[in-house]
Protein backbone atom coordinates (compact mmCIF):
# COMPACT_ATOMS: atom_id res chain seq x y z
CA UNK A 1 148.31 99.75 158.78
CA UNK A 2 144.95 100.12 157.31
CA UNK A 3 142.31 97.24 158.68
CA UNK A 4 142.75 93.88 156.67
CA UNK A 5 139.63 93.38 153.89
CA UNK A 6 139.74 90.01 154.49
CA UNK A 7 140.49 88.26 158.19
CA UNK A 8 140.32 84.73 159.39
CA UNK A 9 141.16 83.26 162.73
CA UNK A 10 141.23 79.52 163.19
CA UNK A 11 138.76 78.81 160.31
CA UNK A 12 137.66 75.05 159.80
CA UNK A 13 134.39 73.48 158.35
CA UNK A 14 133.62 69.69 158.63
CA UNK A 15 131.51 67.93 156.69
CA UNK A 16 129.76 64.59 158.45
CA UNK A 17 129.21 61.94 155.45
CA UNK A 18 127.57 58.47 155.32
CA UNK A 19 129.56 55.80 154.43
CA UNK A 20 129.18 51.69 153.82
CA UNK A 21 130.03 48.84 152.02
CA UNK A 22 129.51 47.84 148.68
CA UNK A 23 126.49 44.85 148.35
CA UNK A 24 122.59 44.64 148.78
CA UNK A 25 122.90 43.52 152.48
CA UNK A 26 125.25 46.43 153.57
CA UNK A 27 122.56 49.36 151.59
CA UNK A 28 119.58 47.19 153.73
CA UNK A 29 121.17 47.27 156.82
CA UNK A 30 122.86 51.43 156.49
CA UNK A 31 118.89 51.88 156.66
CA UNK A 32 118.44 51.11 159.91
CA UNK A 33 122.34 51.95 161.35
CA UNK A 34 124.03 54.36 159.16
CA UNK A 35 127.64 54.79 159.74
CA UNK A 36 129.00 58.38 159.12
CA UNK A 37 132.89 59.49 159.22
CA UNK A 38 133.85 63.21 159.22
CA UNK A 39 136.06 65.07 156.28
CA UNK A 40 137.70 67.88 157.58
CA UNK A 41 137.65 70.16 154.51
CA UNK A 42 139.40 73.11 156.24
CA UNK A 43 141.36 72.38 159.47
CA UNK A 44 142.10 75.75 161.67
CA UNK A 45 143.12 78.37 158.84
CA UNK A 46 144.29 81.58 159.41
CA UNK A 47 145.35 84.52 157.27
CA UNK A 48 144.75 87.91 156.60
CA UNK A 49 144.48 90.06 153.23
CA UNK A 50 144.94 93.75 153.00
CA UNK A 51 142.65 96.33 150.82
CA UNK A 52 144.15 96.44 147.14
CA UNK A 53 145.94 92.93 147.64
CA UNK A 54 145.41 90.44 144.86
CA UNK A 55 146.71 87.23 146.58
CA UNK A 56 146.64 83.48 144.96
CA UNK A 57 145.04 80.31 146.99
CA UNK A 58 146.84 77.31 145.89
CA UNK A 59 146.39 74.28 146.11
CA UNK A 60 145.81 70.38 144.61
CA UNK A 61 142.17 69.44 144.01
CA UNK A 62 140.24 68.66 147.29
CA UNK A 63 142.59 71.22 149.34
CA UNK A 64 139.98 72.98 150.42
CA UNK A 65 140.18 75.94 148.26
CA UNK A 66 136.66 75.99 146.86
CA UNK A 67 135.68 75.42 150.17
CA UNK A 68 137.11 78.41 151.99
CA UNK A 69 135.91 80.89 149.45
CA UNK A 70 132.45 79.42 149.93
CA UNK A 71 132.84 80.30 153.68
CA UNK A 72 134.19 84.02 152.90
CA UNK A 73 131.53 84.47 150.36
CA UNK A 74 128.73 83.57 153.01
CA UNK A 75 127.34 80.45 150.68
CA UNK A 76 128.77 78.19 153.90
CA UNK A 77 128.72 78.12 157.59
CA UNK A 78 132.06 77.49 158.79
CA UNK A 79 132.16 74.86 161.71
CA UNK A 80 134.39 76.43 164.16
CA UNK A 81 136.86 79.58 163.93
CA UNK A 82 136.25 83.64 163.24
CA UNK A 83 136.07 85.43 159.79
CA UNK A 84 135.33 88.50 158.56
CA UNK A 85 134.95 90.05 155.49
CA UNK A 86 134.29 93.66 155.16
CA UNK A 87 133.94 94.01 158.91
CA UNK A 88 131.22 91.99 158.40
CA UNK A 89 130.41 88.17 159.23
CA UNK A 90 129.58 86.40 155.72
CA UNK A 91 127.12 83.64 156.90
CA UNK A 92 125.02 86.69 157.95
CA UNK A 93 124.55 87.54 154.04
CA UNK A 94 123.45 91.59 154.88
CA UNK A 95 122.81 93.71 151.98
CA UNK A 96 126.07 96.07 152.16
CA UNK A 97 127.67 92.76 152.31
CA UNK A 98 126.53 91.29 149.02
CA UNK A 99 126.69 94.81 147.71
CA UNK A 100 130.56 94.58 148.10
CA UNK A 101 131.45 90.86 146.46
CA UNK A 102 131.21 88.58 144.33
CA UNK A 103 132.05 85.32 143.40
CA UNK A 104 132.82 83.92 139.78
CA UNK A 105 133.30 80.06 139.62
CA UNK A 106 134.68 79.28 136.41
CA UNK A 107 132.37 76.09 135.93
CA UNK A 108 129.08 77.36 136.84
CA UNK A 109 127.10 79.97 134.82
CA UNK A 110 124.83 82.85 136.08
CA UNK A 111 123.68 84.20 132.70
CA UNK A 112 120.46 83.51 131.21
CA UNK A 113 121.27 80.60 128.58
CA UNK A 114 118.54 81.30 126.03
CA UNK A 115 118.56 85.29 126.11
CA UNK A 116 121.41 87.57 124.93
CA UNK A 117 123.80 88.73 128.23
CA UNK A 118 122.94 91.85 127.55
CA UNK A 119 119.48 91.24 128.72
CA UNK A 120 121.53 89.47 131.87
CA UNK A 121 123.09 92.80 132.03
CA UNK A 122 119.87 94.68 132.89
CA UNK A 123 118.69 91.62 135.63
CA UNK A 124 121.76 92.31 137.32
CA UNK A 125 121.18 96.22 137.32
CA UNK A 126 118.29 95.68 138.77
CA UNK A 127 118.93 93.23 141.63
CA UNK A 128 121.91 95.07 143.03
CA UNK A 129 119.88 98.51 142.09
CA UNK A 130 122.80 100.22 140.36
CA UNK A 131 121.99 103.83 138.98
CA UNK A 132 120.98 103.82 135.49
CA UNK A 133 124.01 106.27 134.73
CA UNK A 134 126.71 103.83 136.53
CA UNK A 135 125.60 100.69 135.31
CA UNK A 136 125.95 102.03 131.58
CA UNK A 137 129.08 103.73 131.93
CA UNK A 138 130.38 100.30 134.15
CA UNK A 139 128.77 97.70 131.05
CA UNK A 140 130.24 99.98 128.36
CA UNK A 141 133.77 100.39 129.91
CA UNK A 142 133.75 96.70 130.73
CA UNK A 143 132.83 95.47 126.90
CA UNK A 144 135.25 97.82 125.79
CA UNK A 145 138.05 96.34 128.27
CA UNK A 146 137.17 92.87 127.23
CA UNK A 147 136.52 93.54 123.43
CA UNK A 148 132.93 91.89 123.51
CA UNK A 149 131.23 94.27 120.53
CA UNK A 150 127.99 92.98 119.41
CA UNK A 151 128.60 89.37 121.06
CA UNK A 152 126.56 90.56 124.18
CA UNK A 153 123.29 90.31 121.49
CA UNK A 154 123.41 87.16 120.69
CA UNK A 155 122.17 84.67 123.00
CA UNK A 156 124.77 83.15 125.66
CA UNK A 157 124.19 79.36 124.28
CA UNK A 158 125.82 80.54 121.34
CA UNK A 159 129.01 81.64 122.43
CA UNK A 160 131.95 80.05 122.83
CA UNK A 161 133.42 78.82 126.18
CA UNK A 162 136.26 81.94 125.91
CA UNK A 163 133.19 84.40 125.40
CA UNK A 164 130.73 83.07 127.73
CA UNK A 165 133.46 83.38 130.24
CA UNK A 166 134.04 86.75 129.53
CA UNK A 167 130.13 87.83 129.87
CA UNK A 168 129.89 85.90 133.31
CA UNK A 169 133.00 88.21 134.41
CA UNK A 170 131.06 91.25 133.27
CA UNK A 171 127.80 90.32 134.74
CA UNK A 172 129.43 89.37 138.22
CA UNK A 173 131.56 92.93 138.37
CA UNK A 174 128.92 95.26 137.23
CA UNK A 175 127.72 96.98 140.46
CA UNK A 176 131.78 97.26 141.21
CA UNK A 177 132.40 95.10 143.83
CA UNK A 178 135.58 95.75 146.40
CA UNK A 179 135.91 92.01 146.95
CA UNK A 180 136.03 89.47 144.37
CA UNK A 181 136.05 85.97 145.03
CA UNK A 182 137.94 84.02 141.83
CA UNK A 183 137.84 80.38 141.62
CA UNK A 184 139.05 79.24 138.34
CA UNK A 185 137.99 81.76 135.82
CA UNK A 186 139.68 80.90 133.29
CA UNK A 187 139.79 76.89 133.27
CA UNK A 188 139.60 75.67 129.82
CA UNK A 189 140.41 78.80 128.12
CA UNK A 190 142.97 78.36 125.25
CA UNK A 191 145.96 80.65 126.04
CA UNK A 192 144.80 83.67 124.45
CA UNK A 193 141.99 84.32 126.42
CA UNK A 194 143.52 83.54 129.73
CA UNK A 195 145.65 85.99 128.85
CA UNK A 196 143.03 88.51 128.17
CA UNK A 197 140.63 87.80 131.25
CA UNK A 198 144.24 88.14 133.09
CA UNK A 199 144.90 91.32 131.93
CA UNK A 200 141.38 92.88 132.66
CA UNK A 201 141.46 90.97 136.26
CA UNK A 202 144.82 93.06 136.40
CA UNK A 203 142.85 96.25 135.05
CA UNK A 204 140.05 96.07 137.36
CA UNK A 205 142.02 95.84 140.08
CA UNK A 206 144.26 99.20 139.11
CA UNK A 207 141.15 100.95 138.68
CA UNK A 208 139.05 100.01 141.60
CA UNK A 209 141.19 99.22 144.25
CA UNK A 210 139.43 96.14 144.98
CA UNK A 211 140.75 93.10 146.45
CA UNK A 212 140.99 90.07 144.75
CA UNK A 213 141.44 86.30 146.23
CA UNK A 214 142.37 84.26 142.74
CA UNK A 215 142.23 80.13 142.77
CA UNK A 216 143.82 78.93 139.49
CA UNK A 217 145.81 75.61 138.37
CA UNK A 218 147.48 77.92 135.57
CA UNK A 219 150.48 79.18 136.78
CA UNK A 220 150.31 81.61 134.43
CA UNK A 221 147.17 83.48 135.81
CA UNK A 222 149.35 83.74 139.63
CA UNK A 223 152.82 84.39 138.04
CA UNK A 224 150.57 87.66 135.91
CA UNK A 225 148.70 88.86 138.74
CA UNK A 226 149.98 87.70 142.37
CA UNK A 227 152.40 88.91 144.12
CA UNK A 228 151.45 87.01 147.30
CA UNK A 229 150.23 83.74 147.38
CA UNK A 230 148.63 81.17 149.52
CA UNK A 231 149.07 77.58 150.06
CA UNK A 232 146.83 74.99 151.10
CA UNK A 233 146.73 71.50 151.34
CA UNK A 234 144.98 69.07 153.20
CA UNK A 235 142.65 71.96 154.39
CA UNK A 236 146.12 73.44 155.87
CA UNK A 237 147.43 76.26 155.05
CA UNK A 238 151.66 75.18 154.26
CA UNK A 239 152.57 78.64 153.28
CA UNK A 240 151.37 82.15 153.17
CA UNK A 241 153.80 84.97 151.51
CA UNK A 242 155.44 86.75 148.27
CA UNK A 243 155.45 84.24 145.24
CA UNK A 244 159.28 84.43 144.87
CA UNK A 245 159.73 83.41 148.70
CA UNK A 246 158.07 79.75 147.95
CA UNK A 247 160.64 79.02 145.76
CA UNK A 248 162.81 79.58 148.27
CA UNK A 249 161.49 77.93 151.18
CA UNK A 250 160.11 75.15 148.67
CA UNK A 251 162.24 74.22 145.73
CA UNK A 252 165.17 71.78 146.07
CA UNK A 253 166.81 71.70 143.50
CA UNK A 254 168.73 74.45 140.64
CA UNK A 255 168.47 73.74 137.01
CA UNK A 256 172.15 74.70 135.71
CA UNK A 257 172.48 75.56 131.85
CA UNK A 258 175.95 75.31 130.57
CA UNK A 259 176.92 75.94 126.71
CA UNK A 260 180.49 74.10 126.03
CA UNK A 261 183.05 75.54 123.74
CA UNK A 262 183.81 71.75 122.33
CA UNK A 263 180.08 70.93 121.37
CA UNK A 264 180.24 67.55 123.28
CA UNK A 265 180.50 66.19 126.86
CA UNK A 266 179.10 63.99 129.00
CA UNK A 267 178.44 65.86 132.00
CA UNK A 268 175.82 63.32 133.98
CA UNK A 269 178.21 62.77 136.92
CA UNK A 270 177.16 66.84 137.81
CA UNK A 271 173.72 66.31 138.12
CA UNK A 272 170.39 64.97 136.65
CA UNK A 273 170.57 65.35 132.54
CA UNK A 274 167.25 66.88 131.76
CA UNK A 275 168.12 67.87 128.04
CA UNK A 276 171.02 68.16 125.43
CA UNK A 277 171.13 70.29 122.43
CA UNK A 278 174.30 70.18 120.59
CA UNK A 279 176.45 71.91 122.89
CA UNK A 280 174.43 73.23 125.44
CA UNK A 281 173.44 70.87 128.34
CA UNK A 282 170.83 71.46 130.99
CA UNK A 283 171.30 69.58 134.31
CA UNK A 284 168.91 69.40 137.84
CA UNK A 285 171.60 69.80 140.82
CA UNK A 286 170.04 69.80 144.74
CA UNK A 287 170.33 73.65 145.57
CA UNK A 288 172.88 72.88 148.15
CA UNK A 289 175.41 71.51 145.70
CA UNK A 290 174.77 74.39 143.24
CA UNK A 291 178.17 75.95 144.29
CA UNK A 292 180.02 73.11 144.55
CA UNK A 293 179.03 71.56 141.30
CA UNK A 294 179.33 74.77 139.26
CA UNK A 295 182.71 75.45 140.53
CA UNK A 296 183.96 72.10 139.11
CA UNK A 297 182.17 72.53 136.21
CA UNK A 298 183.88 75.55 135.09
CA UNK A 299 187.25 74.67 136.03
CA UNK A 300 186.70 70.94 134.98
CA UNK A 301 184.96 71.36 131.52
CA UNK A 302 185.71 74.05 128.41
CA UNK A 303 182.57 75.79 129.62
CA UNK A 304 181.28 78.65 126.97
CA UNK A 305 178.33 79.76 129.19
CA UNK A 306 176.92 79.05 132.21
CA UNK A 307 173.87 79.75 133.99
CA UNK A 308 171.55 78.59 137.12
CA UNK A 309 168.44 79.33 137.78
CA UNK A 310 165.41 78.31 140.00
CA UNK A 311 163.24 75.38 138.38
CA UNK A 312 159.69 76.37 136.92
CA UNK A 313 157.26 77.36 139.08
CA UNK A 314 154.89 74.60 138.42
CA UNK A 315 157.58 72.19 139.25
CA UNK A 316 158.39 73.94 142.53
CA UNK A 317 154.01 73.81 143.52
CA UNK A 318 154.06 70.13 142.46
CA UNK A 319 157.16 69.63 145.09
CA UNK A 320 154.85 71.59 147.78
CA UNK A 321 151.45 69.43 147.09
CA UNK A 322 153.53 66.70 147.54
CA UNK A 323 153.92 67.43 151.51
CA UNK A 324 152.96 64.48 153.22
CA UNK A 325 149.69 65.12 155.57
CA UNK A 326 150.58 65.09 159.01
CA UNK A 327 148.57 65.87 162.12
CA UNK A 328 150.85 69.29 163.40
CA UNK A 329 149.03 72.27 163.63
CA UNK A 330 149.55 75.15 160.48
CA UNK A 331 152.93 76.86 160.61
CA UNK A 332 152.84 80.98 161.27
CA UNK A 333 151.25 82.62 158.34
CA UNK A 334 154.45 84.81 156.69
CA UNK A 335 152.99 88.56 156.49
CA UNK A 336 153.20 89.55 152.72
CA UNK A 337 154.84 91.76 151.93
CA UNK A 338 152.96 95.43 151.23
């Protein structure tokens, strides 16, 4: 087993924040006694990715997901627990670390806003100190993969959101790192160019064998390029393996699709009626009465064609955020799968 890329051991980090009342008196008097409380953002996290793994970090808003990545790319201290990255320790920010990653928020820019990204381009080639030969064979390829053209001459203010996004991409993987750090890179997009930023994401990774830790609230972008995916809520981690397995482990419910020969029935007493079309109905049944209730319904009803399948996964992740916070410790993390 080769060593893991990416290792964490009991990871939390705290953050200690004033609080007090609303009203003049309570803002006088929090100058003399301020009261603080502490949020736990991450709460003793532990997982492990492997070279080559692109993995997805779930999770609702305020999880802790932007969080943790700040940790793993060295931007935060953690308060307690181990981590490496590497083999090395992030918060230590050494040059053949930062060499190796990189970190692309989807709502924060790097690229010059008044001046072209091609000029960004250069900057970059010259703080990581790529060769001359690399860094335009790496640019090139890239604004090939990503179809950019002449768009990297005109000044970044100009662009769209779709193309802008695309440039920052470019400008964070041009001195080829072997970790990259994804949170959100293609929020707002329209559908299109998700699609495309998925597919060079996807490319990159083929090519390069890097690793790739992806934080995304399209389904989509996880169902394209995860195989493996991470859960966390509360700053806990609820569930760490393959993609299919959380619908497993997570969803309660089948969504049964049944086409009858006689156009018509009213088949609510089966299960939840989510839709009707003429003659095909499509029903929510708990999983554990999937058997049951298809069995009557085929030998109960003049049934044409019948299927059942697990329920969307967005529908199965909005079942998982719902987990009420409790004060156990994190389950095992589930090895992925290789």
């Amino acid at each position: 087993m080769p060593n893991p890329m990416i290792s964490t051991m009991g990871l939390s980090r705290h953050f200690r924040v004033p609080e007090r009342e609303a009203g003049l008196k309570a803002a006088a008097a929090s100058l003399f006694h301020r009261k603080y409380r502490t949020v736990k953002a991450v709460e003793q996290i532990s997982f492990h990715i492997d070279p080559g793994e692109v993995v997805g970090f779930l999770g609702p808003n305020g999880a802790g997901k932007t969080t943790t990545l700040k940790m793993l790319a060295g931007l935060l201290h953690p308060t307690s627990g181990q981590l490496s990255v590497l083999g090395c320790e992030p918060s230590r920010r050494q040059r053949q670390f930062l060499q190796q990653i990189t970190l692309v928020m989807g709502n924060r820019n790097q690229l010059a806003w008044d001046l072209p990204a091609i000029d960004s381009f250069d900057l970059m080639r010259a703080i990581y100190a790529i060769p001359a030969a690399q860094f335009k064979q790496t640019r090139d390829e890239f604004i090939a993969l990503l179809e950019l053209g002449d768009l990297v001459n005109k000044p970044v203010r100009n662009l769209s959101l779709g193309e802008r996004m695309k440039m920052e991409i470019v400008g964070a993987l041009l001195h080829r790192p072997q970790v990259l750090f994804l949170d959100e890179p293609t929020i707002g997009l329209d559908v299109t160019m998700q699609r495309r930023i998925r597919s060079f994401i996807a490319e990159y990774n083929r090519r390069t064998g890097a690793t790739v830790l992806l934080t995304s609230h399209y389904m989509a972008d996880v169902e394209a390029l995860c195989r493996r995916v991470i859960v966390i809520h509360h700053g806990r981690i609820l569930f760490d393996g393959e993609l299919s397995s959380l619908v497993d482990d997570f969803s309660a419910f089948k969504t049964v699709g049944v086409t009858l020969k006689n156009g018509f029935a009213d088949l609510r007493k089966y299960g939840e009626l989510l839709a009707q079309e003429g003659s095909h109905v499509t029903l929510r049944i708990p999983k554990a009465d999937a058997s049951r209730v298809t069995a009557q319904l085929l030998s109960e009803q003049a049934v044409d064609d019948l299927t059942v399948e697990d329920p969307p996964i967005e529908d199965v992740i909005e079942h998982v955020f719902a987990q009420p916070e409790t004060g156990d410790t994190q389950p095992t993390p589930v090895a992925a799968a290789g």
